[in-house]
C-alpha atoms as a PDB file:
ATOM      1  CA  UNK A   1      10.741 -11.028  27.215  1.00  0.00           C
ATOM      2  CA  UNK A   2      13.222 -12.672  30.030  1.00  0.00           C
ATOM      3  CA  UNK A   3      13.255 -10.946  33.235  1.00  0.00           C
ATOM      4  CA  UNK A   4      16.834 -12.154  33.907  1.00  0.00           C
ATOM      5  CA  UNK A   5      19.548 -14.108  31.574  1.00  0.00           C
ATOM      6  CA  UNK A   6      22.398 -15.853  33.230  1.00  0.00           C
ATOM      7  CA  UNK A   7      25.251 -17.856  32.298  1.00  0.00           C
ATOM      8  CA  UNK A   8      27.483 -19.710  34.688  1.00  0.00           C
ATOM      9  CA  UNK A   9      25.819 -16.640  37.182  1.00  0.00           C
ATOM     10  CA  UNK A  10      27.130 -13.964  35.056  1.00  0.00           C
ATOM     11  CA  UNK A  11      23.765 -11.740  34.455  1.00  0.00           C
ATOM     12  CA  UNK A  12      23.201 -10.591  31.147  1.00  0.00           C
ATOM     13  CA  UNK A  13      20.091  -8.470  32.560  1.00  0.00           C
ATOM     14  CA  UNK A  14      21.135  -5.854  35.143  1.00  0.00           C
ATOM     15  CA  UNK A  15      22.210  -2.166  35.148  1.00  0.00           C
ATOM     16  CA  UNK A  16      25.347  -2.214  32.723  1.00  0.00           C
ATOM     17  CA  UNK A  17      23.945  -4.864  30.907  1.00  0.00           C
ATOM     18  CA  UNK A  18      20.286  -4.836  29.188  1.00  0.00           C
ATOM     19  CA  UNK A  19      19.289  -7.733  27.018  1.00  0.00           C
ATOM     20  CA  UNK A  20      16.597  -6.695  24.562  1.00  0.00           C
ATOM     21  CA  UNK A  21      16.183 -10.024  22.730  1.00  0.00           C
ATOM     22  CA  UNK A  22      16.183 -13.588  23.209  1.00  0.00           C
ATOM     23  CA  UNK A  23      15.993 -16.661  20.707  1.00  0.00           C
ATOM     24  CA  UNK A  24      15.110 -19.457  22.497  1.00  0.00           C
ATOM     25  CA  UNK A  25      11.363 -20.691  21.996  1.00  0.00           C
ATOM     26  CA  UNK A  26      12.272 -22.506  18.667  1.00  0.00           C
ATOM     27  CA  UNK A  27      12.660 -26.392  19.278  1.00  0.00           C
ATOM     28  CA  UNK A  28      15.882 -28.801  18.953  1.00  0.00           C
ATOM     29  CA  UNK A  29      17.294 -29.955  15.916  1.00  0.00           C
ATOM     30  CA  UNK A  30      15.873 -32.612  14.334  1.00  0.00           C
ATOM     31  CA  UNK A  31      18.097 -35.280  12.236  1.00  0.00           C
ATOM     32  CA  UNK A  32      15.897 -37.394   9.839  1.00  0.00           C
ATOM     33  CA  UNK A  33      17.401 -40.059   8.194  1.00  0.00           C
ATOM     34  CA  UNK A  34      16.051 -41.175   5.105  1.00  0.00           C
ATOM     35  CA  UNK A  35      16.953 -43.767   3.000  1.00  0.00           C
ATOM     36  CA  UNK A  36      16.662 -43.913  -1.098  1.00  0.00           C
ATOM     37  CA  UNK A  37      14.819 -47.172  -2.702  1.00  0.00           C
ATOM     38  CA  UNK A  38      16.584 -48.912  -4.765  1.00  0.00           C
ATOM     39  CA  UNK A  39      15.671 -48.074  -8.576  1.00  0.00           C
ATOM     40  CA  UNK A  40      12.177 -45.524  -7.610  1.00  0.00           C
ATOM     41  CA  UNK A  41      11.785 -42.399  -7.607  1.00  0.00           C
ATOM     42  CA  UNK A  42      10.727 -42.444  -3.459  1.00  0.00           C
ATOM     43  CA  UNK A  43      12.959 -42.329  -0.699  1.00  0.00           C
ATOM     44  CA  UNK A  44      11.763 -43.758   2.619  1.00  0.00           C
ATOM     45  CA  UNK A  45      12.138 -42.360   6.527  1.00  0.00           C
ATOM     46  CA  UNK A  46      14.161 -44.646   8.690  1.00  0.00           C
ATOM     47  CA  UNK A  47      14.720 -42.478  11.355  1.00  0.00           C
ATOM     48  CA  UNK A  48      14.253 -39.565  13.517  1.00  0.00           C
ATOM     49  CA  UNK A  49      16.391 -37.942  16.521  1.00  0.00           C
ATOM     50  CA  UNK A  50      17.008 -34.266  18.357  1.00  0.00           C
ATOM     51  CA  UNK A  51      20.648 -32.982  17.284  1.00  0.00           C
ATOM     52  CA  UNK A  52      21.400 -29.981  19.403  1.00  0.00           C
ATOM     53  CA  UNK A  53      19.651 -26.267  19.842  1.00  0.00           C
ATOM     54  CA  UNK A  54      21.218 -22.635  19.299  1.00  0.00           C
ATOM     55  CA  UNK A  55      20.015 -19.547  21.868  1.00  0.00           C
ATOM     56  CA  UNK A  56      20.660 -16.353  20.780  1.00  0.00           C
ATOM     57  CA  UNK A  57      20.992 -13.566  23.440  1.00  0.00           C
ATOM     58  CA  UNK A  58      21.235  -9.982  22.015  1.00  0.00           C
ATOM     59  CA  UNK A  59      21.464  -6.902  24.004  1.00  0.00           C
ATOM     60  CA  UNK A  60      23.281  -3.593  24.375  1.00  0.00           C
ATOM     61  CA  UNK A  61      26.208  -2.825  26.939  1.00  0.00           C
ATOM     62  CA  UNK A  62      26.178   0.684  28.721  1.00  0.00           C
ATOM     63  CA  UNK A  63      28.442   2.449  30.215  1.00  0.00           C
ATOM     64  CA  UNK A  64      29.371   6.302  31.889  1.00  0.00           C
ATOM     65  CA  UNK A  65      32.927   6.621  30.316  1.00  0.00           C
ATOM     66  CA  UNK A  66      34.641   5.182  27.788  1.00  0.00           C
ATOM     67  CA  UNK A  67      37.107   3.042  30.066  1.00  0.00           C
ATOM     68  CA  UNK A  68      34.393   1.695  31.558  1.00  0.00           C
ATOM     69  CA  UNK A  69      33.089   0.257  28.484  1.00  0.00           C
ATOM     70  CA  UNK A  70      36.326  -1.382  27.628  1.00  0.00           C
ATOM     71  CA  UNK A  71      36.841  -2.921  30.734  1.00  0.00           C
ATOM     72  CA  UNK A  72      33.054  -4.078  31.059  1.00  0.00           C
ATOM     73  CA  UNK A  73      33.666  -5.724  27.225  1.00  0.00           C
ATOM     74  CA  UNK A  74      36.603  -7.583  28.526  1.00  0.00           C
ATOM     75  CA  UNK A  75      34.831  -9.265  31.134  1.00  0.00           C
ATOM     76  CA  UNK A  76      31.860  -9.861  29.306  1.00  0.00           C
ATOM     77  CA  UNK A  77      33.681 -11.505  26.512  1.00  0.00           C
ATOM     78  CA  UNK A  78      35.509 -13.439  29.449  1.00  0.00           C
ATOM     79  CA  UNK A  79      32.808 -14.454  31.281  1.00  0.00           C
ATOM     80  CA  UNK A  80      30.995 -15.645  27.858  1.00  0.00           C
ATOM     81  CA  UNK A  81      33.734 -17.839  26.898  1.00  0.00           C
ATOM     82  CA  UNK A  82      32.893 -20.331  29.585  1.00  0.00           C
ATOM     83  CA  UNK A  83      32.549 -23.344  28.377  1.00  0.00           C
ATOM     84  CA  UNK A  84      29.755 -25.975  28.950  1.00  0.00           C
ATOM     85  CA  UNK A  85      28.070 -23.655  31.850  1.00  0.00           C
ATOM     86  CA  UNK A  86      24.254 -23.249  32.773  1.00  0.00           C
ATOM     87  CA  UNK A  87      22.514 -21.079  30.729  1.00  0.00           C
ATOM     88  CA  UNK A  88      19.440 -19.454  32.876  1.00  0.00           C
ATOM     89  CA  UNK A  89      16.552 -17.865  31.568  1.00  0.00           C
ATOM     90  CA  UNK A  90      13.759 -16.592  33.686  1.00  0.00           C
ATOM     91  CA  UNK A  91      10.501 -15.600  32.588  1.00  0.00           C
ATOM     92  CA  UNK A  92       8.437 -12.138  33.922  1.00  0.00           C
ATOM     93  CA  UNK A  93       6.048 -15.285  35.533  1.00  0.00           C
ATOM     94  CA  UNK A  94       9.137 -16.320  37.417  1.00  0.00           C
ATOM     95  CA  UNK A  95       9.530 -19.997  35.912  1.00  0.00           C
ATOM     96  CA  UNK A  96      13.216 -20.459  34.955  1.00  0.00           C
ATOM     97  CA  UNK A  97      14.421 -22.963  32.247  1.00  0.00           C
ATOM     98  CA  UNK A  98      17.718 -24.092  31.998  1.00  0.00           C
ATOM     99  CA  UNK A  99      20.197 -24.867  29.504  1.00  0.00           C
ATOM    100  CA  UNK A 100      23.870 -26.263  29.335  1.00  0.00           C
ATOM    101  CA  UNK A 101      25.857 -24.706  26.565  1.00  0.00           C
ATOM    102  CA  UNK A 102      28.884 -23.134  24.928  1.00  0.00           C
ATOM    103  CA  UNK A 103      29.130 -19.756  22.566  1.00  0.00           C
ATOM    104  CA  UNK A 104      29.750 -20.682  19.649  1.00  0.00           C
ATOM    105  CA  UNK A 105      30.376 -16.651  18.489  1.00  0.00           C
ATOM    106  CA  UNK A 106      30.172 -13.484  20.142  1.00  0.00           C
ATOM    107  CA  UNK A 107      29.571 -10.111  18.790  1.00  0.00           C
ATOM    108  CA  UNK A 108      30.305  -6.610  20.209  1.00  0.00           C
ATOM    109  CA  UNK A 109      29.516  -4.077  17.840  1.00  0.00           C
ATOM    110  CA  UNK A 110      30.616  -0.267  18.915  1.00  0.00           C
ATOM    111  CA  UNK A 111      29.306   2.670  16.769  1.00  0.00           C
ATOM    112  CA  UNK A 112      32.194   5.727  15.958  1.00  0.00           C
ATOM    113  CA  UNK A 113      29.877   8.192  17.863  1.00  0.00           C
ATOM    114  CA  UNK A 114      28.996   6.140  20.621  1.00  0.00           C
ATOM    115  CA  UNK A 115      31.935   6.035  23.225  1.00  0.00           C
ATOM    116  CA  UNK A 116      29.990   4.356  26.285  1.00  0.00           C
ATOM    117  CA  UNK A 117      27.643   2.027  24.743  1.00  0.00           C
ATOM    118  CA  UNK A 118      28.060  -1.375  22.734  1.00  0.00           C
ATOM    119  CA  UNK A 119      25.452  -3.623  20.971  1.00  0.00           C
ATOM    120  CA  UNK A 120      26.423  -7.250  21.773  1.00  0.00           C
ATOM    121  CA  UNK A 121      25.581 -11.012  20.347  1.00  0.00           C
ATOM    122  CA  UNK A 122      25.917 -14.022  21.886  1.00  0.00           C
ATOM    123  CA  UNK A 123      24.917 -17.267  20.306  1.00  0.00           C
ATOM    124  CA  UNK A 124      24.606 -20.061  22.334  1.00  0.00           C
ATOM    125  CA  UNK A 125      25.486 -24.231  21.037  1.00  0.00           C
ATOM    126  CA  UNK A 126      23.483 -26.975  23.222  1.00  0.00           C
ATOM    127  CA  UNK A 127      24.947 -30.222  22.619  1.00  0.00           C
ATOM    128  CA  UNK A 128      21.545 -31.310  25.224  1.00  0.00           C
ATOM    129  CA  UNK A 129      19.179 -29.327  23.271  1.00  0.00           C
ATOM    130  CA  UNK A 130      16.527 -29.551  26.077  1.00  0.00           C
ATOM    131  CA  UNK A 131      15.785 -27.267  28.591  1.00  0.00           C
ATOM    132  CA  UNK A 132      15.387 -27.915  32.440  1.00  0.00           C
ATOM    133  CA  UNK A 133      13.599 -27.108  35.833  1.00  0.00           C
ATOM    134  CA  UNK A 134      16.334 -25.381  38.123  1.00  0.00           C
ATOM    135  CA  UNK A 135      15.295 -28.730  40.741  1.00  0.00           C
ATOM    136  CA  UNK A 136      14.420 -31.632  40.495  1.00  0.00           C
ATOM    137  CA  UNK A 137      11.644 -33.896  41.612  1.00  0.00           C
ATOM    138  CA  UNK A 138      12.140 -37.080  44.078  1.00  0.00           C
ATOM    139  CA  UNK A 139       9.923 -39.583  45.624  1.00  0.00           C
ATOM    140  CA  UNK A 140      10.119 -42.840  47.690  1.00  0.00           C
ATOM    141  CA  UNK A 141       8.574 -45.976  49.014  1.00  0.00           C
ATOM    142  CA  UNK A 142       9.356 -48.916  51.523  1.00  0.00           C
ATOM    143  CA  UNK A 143       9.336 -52.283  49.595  1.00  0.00           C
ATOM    144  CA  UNK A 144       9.824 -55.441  51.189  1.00  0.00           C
ATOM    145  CA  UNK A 145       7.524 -57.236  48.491  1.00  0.00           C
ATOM    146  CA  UNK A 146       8.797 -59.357  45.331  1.00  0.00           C
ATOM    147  CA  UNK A 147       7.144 -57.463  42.643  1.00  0.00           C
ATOM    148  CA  UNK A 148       5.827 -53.444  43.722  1.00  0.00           C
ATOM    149  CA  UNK A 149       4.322 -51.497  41.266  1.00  0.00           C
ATOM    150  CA  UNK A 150       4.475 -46.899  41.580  1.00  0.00           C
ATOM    151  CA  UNK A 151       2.520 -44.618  39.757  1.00  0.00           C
ATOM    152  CA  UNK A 152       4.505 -41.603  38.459  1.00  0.00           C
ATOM    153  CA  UNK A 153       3.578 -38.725  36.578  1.00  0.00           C
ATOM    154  CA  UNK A 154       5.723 -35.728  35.444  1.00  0.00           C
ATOM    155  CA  UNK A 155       5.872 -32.729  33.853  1.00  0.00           C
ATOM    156  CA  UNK A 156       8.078 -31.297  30.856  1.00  0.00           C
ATOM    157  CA  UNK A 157       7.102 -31.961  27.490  1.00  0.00           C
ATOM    158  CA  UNK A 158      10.418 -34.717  26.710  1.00  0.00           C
ATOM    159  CA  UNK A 159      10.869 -37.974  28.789  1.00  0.00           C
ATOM    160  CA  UNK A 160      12.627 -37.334  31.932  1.00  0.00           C
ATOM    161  CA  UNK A 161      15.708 -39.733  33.052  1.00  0.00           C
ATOM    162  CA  UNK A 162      15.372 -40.745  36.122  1.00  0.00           C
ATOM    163  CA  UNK A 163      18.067 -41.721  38.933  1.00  0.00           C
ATOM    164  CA  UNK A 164      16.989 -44.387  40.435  1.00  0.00           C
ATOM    165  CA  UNK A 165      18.021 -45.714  43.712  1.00  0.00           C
ATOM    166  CA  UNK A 166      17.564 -48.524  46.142  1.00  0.00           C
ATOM    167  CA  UNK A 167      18.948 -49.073  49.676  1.00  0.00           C
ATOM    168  CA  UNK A 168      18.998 -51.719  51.522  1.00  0.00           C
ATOM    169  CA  UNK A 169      18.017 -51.534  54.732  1.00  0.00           C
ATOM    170  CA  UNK A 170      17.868 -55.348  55.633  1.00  0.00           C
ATOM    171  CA  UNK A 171      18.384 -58.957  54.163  1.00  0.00           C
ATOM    172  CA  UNK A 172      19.717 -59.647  50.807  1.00  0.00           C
ATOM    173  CA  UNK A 173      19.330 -59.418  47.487  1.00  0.00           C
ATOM    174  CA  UNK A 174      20.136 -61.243  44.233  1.00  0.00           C
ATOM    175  CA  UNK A 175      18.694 -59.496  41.669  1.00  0.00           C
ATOM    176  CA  UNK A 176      17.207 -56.281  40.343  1.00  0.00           C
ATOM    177  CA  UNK A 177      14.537 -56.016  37.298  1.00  0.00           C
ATOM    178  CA  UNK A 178      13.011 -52.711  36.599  1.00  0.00           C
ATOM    179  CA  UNK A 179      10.675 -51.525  34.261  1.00  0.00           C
ATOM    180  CA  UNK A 180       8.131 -48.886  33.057  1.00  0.00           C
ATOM    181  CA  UNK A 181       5.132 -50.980  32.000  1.00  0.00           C
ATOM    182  CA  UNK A 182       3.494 -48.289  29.906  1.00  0.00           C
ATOM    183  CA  UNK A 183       6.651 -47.952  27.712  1.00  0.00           C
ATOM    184  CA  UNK A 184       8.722 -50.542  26.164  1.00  0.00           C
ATOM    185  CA  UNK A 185      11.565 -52.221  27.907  1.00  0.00           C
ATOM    186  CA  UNK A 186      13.314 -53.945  31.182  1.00  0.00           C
ATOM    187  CA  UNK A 187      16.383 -53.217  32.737  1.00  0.00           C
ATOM    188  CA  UNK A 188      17.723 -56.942  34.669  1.00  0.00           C
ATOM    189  CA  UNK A 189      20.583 -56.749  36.710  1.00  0.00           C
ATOM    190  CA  UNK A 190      21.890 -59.917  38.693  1.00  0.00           C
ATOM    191  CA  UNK A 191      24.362 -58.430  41.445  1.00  0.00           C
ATOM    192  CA  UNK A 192      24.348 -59.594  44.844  1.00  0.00           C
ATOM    193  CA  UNK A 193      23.436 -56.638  47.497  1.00  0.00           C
ATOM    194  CA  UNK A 194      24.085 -57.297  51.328  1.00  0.00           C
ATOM    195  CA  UNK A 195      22.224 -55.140  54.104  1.00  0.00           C
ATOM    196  CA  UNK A 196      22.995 -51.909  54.172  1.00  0.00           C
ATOM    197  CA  UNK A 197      24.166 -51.826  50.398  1.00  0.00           C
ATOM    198  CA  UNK A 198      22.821 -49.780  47.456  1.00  0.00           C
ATOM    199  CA  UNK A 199      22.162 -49.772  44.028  1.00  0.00           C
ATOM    200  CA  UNK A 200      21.538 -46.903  41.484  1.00  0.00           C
ATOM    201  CA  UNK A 201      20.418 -46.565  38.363  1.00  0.00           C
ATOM    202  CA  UNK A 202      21.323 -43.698  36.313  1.00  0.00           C
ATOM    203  CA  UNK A 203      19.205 -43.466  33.204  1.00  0.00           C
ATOM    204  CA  UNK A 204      20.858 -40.163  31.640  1.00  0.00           C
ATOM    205  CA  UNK A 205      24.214 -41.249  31.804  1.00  0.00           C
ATOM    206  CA  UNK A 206      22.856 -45.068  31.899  1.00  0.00           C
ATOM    207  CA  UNK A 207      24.804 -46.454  34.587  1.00  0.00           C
ATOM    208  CA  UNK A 208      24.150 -49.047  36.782  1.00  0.00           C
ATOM    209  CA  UNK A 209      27.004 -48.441  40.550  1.00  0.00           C
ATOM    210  CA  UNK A 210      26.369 -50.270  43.786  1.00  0.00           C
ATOM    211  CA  UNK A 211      28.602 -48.545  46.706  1.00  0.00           C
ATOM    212  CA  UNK A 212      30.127 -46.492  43.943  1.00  0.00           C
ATOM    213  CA  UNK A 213      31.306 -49.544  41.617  1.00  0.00           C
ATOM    214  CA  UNK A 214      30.069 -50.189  38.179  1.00  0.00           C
ATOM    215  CA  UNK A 215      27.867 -53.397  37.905  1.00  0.00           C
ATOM    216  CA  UNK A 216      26.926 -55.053  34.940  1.00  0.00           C
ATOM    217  CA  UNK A 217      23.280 -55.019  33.305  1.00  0.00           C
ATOM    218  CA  UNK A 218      21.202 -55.794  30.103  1.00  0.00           C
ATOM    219  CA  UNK A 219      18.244 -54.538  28.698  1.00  0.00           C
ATOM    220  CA  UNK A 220      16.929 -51.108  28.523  1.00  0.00           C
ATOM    221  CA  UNK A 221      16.607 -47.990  30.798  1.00  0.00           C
ATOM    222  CA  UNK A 222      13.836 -46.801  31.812  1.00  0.00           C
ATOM    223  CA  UNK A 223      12.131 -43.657  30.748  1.00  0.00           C
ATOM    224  CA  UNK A 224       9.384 -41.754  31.818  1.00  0.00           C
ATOM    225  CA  UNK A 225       6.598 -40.230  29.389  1.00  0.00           C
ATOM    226  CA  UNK A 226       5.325 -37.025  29.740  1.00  0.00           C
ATOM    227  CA  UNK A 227       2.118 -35.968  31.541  1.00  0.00           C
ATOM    228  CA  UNK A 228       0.157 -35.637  28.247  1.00  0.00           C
ATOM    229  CA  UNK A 229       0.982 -39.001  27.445  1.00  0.00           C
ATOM    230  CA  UNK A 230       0.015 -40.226  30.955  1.00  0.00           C
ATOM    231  CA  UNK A 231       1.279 -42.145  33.809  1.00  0.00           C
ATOM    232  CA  UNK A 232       3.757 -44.467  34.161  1.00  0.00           C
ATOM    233  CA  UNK A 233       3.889 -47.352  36.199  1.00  0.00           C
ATOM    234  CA  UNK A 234       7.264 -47.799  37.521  1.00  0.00           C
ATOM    235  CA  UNK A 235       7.268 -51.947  38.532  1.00  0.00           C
ATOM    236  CA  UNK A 236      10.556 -53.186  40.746  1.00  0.00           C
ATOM    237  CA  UNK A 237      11.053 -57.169  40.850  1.00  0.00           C
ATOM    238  CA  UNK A 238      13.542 -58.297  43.204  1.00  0.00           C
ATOM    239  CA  UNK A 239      14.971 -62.001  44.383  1.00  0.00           C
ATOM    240  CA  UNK A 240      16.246 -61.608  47.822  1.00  0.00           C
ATOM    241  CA  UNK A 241      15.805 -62.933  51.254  1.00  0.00           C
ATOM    242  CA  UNK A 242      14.072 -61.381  54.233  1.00  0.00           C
ATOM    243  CA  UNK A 243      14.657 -57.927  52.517  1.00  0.00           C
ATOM    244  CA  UNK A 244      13.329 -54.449  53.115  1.00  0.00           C
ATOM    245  CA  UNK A 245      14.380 -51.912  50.696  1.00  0.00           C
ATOM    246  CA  UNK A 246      13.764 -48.049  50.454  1.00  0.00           C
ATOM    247  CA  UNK A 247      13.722 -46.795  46.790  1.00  0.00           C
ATOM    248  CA  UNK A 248      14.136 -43.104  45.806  1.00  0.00           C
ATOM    249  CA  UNK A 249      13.249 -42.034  42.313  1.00  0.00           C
ATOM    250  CA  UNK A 250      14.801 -38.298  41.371  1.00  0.00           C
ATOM    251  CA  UNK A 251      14.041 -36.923  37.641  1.00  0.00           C
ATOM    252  CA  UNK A 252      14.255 -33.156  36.722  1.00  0.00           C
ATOM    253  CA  UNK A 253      11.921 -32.020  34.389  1.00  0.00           C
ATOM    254  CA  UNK A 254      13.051 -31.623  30.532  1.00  0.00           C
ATOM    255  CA  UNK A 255      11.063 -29.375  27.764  1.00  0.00           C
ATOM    256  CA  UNK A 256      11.093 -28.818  23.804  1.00  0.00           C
END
């Protein structure tokens, strides 16, 4: 059981409100598409990708008088129908996960005899069906070399998407190619960066600014596997002159 439930800060685990069951271990969504063959009896798989997840939170609302119920369901209701807010859950160990929803019903059931207490049901709708850590996780290195190769290795149990940044803190630079060589694909992007300039690289929203301005790119983003999987090797080419560049890698953690 949670020790504390939150959404958007509102607690759903204090003295007027006691959650007694939460719905949240199951994993995402899946979507499989699968394709039939033309004149057989067999279809084929084609496909695979997480949708979104449901959390349900159920619980009881408790009251001394029968005012102070109705006002306490108002603002629960209220505070509920926030849309798109964090949705915190925190273990008895202390670890937190955390979600990004919208209730997609909510339920507040009140028996005839009992005037100061309500049964409630909220049900949670993830369009990101993975959960987080409540921080996130940076690193950084000096590189004034063409090609510099960084070990990484995360936790969570779903590639994390990292930020990626690089500043400039001298010379010049032409051009930008990054890539994890224990996964699949390069990201190349050919933008001229004077001293004192930046570029990041946003794989979740995958974005590529320098000093705030979208710049063009091709190939692929970036990802990091998980820990079971093993480490990645993050490598950074760059075409320049006399440069010396600090780059920051940031990632938060995502689970199952």
């Amino acid at each position: 059981m949670a020790a504390n439930v939150e959404f958007d800060s509102f607690s759903l685990q204090r003295d007027e409100i006691v959650t007694t069951e939460i719905v949240d271990l199951q994993a995402p969504d899946r979507t499989l598409n699968i394709g039939k063959r033309g004149r057989d009896d067999f279809s084929v798989f084609t496909s695979e990708y997480f949708d979104s997840k449901s959390i349900q939170v159920s619980g009881y609302l408790v009251t001394t008088t029968e005012s102070g119920l109705r006002g306490l369901v108002d603002d629960f209701k209220q505070a509920m129908s926030r849309t798109q807010k964090d949705l915190d859950i925190t273990r008895n160990d202390g670890v937190t996960r955390r979600y990004t929803g919208t209730s997609a019903s909510i339920e507040v059931l009140q028996e005839n005899i009992e005037t100061t207490r309500a049964r409630f049901t909220v049900g949670f709708r993830l369009p990101d069906p993975f959960g987080e850590d409540t921080t996130s996780q940076s690193g950084s290195f000096i590189t004034s070399t063409a090609i510099t190769n960084t070990e990484i290795t995360i936790s969570g149990t779903y590639p994390a998407r990292p930020t990626i940044r690089l500043d400039l803190l001298s010379g010049s630079l032409g051009s930008l190619f990054l890539e994890n060589t224990t996964l699949s694909g390069r990201l190349s992007i050919f933008h001229s960066v004077p001293a004192g300039g930046d570029l990041t690289i946003n794989a979740n929203t995958f974005a590529v600014t320098s000093s705030g301005n979208q710049v063009d790119y091709t190939g692929v983003f970036p990802l990091f596997r998980t820990y079971q999987e093993g480490i990645n090797n993050l490598q950074t080419s760059i075409s320049g002159s006399g440069f010396n560049a600090l780059m920051t890698v940031d990632y938060t953690n995502k689970y199952l």
